[in-house]
Protein backbone atom coordinates (compact mmCIF):
# COMPACT_ATOMS: atom_id res chain seq x y z
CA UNK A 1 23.91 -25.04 -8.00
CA UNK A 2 23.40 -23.02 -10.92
CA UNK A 3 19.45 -23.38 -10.47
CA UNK A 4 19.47 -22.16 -6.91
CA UNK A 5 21.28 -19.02 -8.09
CA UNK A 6 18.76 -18.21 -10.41
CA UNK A 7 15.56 -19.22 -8.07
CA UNK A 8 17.62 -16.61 -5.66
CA UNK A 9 17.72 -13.85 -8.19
CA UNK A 10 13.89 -14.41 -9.05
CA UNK A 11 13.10 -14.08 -5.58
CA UNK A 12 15.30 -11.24 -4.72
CA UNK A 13 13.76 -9.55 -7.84
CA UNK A 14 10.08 -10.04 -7.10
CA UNK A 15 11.04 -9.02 -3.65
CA UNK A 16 12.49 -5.98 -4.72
CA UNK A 17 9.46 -5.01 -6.87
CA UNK A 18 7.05 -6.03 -4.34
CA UNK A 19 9.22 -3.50 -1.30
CA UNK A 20 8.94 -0.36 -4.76
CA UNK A 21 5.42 -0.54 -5.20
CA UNK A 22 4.52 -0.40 -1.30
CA UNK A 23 6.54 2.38 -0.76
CA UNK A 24 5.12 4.69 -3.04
CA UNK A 25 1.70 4.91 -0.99
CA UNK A 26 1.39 7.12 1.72
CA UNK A 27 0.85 6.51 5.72
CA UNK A 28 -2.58 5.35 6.67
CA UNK A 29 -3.91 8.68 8.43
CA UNK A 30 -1.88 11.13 7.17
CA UNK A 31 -2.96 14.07 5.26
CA UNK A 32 -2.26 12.66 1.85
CA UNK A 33 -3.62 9.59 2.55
CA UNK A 34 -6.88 11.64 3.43
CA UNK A 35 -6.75 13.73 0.08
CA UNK A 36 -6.41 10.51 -1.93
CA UNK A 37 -9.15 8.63 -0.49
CA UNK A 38 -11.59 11.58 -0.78
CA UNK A 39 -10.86 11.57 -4.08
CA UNK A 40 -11.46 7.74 -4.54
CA UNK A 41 -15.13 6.60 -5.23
CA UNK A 42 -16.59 5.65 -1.94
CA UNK A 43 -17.92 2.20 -3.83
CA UNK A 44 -14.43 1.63 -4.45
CA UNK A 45 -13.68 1.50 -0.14
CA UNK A 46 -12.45 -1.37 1.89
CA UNK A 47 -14.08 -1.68 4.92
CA UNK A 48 -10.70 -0.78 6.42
CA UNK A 49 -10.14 1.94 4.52
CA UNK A 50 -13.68 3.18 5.77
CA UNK A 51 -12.71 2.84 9.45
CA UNK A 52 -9.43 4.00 9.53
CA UNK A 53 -10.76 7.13 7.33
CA UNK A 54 -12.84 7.95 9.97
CA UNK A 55 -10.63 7.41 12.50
CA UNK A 56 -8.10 9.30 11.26
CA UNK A 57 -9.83 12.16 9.27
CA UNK A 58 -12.93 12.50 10.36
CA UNK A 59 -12.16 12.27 14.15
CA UNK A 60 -8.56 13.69 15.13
């Protein structure tokens, strides 16, 4: 029982870690989402990140 308890708290932990890190980045599209990708090397671009750039703010 004891084991279970702890594989809980690890879970709920990396969880919690995992839901602290994805909220710090901004909205796909909005305007400081735009800034910081203009300012990161274009080499450095998913093919996502390409798309929904242009998408969102290139073509509004």
């Amino acid at each position: 029982m004891k084991k279970s308890i702890k594989s809980f708290a690890i879970v709920a932990a990396i969880a919690a870690m995992s839901l602290s890190m994805t909220a710090c980045s901004p909205e796909v599209g909005s305007e400081e989402w735009c800034n910081q990708l203009k300012e990161k090397p274009k080499g450095d671009w998913t093919a996502n990140e390409a798309t929904d750039f242009a998408k969102h703010c290139i073509i509004k």
